[in-house]
Protein backbone atom coordinates (compact mmCIF):
# COMPACT_ATOMS: atom_id res chain seq x y z
CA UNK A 1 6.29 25.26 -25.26
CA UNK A 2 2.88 26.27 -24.37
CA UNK A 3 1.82 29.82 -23.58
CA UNK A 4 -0.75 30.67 -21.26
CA UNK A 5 -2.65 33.33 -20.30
CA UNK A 6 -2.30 35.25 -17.67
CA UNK A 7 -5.53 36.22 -16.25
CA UNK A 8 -7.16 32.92 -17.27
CA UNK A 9 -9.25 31.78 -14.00
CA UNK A 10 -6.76 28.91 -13.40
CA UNK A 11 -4.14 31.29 -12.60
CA UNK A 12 -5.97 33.37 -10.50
CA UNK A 13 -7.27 30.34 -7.97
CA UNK A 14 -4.18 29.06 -7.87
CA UNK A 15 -2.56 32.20 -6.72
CA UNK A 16 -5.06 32.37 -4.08
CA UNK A 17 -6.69 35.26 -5.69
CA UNK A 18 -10.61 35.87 -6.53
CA UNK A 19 -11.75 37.30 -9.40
CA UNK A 20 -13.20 40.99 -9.42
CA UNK A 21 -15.38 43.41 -11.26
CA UNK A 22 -14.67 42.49 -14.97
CA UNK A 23 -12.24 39.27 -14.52
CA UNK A 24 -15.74 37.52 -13.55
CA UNK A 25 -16.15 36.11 -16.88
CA UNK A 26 -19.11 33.53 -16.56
CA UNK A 27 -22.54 34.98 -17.80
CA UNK A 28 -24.27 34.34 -15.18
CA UNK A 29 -23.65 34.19 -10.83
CA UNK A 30 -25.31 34.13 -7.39
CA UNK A 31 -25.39 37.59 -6.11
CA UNK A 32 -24.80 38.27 -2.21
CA UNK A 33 -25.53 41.82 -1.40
CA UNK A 34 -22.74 44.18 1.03
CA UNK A 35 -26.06 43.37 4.02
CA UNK A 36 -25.45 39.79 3.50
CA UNK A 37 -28.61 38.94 1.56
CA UNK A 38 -29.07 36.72 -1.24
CA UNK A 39 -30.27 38.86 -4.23
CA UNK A 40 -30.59 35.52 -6.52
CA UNK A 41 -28.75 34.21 -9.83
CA UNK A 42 -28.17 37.38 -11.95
CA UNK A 43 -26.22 38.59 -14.64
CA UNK A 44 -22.96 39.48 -14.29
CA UNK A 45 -23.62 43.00 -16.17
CA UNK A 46 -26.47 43.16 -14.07
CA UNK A 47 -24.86 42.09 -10.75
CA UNK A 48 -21.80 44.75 -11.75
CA UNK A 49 -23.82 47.22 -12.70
CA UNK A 50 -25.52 47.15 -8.97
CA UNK A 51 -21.62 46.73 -7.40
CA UNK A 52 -20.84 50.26 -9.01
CA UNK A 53 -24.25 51.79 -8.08
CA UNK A 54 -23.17 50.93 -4.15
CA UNK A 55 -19.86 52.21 -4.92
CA UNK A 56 -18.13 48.69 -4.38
CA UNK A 57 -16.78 45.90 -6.08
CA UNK A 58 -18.44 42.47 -7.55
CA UNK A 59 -16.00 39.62 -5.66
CA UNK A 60 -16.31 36.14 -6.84
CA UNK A 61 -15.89 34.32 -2.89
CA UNK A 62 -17.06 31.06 -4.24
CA UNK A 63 -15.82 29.74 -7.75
CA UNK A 64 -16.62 26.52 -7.16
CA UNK A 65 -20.48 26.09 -7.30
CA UNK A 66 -22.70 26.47 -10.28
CA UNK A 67 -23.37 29.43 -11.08
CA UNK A 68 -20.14 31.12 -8.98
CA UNK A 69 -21.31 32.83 -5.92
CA UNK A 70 -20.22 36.44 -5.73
CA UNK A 71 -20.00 39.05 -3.41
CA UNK A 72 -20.92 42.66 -3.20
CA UNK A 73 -18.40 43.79 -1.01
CA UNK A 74 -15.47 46.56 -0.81
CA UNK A 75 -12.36 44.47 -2.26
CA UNK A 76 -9.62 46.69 -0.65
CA UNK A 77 -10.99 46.14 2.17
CA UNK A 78 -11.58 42.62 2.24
CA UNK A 79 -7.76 42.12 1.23
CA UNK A 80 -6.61 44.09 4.08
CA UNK A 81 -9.00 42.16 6.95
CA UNK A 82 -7.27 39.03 5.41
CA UNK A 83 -4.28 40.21 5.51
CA UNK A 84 -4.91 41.25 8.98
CA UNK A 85 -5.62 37.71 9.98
CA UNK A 86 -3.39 35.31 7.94
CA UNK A 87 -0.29 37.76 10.45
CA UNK A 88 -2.79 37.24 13.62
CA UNK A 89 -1.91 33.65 12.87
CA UNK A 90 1.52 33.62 12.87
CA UNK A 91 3.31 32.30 15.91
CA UNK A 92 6.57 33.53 17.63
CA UNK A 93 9.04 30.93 17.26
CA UNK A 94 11.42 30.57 19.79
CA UNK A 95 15.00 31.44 18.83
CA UNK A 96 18.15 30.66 20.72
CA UNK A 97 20.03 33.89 21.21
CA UNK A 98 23.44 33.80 22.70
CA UNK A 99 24.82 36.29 25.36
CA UNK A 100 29.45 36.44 25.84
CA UNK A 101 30.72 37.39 28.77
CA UNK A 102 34.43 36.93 30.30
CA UNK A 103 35.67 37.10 33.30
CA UNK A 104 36.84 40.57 33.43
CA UNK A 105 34.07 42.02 32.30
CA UNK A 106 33.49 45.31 33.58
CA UNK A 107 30.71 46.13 35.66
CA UNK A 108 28.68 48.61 33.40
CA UNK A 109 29.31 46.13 30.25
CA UNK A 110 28.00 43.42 32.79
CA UNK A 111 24.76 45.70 33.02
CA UNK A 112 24.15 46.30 29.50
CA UNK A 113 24.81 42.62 28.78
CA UNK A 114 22.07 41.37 31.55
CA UNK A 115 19.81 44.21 29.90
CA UNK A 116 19.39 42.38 26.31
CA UNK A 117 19.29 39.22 27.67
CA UNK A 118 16.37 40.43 29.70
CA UNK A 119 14.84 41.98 26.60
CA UNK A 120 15.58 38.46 24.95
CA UNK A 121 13.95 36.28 27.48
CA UNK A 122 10.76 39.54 28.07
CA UNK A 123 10.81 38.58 23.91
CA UNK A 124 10.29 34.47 24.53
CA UNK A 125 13.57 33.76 23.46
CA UNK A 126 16.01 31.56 25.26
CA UNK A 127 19.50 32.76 26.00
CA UNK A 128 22.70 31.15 25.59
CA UNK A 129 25.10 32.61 28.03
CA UNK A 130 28.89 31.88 27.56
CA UNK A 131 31.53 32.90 29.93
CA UNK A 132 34.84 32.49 27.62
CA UNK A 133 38.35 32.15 29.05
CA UNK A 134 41.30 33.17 27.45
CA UNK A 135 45.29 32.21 28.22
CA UNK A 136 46.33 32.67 32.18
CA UNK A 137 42.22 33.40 32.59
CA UNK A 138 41.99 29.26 32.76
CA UNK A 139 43.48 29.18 36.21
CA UNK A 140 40.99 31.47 37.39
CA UNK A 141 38.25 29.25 36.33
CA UNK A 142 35.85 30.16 39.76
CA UNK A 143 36.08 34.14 38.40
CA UNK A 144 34.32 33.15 35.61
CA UNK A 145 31.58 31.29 37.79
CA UNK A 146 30.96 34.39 40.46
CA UNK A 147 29.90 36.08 36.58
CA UNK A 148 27.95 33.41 35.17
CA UNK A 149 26.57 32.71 39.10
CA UNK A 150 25.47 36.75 39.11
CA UNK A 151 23.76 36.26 35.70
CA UNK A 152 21.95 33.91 36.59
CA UNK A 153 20.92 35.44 40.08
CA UNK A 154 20.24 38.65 38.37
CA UNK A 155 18.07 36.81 35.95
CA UNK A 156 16.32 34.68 38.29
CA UNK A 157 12.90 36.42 38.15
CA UNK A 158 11.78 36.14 34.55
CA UNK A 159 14.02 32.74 33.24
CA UNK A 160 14.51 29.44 34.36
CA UNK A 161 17.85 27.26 33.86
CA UNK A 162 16.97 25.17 31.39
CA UNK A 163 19.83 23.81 30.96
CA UNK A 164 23.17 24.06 34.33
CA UNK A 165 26.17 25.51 33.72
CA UNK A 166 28.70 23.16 32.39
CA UNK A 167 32.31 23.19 31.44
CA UNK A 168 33.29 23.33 28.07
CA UNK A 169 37.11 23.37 26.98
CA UNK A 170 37.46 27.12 27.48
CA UNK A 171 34.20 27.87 28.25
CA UNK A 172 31.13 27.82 30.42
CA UNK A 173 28.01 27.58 29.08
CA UNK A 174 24.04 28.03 30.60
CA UNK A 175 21.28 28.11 28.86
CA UNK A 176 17.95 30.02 30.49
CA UNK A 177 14.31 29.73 28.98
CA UNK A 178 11.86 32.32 30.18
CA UNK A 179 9.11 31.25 32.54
């Protein structure tokens, strides 16, 4: 089996990782200074040397080219604007949350229930809303529709139905998207 090492410059690229201060082992590099001007091919002790004069760090930003191109720039930083933008990037998926009621739900439980669904839909989610029947509750079918009816009414103003009620066995179910 063969060992490698870890800070060999394969590792680091493939970790998505460039190179600073002393891990820049090539002899010589382009220098870019913190302004953004090109200061030329220098050596690397010379191009560290004027990193720690500025206080800052010697970043290798482009490995590819001959010589590397490297950067003096603050590294901590740089990690943390990049950081910054790779979670500006991100998306909000849409989840399906799900919201049981039955039909003898109180009227302060029917409140609190309408409440997170409204934080659900306010959060882009959709919401699943199931009105659940249990034994002698089946004959009283229509009790369960005034709820899921009221739900729907109370809801009217930030979701759409994107899918209609419909009977299920021994439920009903809805499902609202927000608009």
């Amino acid at each position: 089996m063969a060992l490698r090492r870890m800070d060999s410059p394969r590792d680091n690229r493939d970790l998505g990782k460039q190179r600073v201060n002393e891990s820049i082992r090539i002899s010589q590099v382009r220098v870019i200074s913190a302004e953004g001007a090109q200061l030329g091919i220098l050596n690397t002790s010379e191009a560290l040397a004027m990193a720690r004069q500025a206080g800052l760090d010697l970043v290798e930003v482009a490995s590819d080219s001959k010589p590397p191109v490297c950067r003096i720039m603050d590294y901590g930083k740089f990690r943390y604007q990049q950081k910054k933008r790779l979670t500006k990037q991100h998306t909000h998926q849409s989840k399906l949350k799900e919201v049981r009621f039955r039909p003898k739900t109180g009227e302060h439980d029917l409140t609190v229930k309408i409440n997170k669904a409204r934080e659900f839909l306010n959060n882009k989610d959709k919401v699943q809303i199931t009105v659940s029947f249990k034994g002698r509750e089946l004959a009283h079918i229509d009790e369960g529709e005034k709820v899921l009816k009221h739900l729907i009414a109370e809801l009217d103003e930030i979701s759409k139905i994107e899918s209609p009620p419909k009977r299920a066995e021994k439920r009903i179910v809805c499902t609202l998207a927000p608009k």
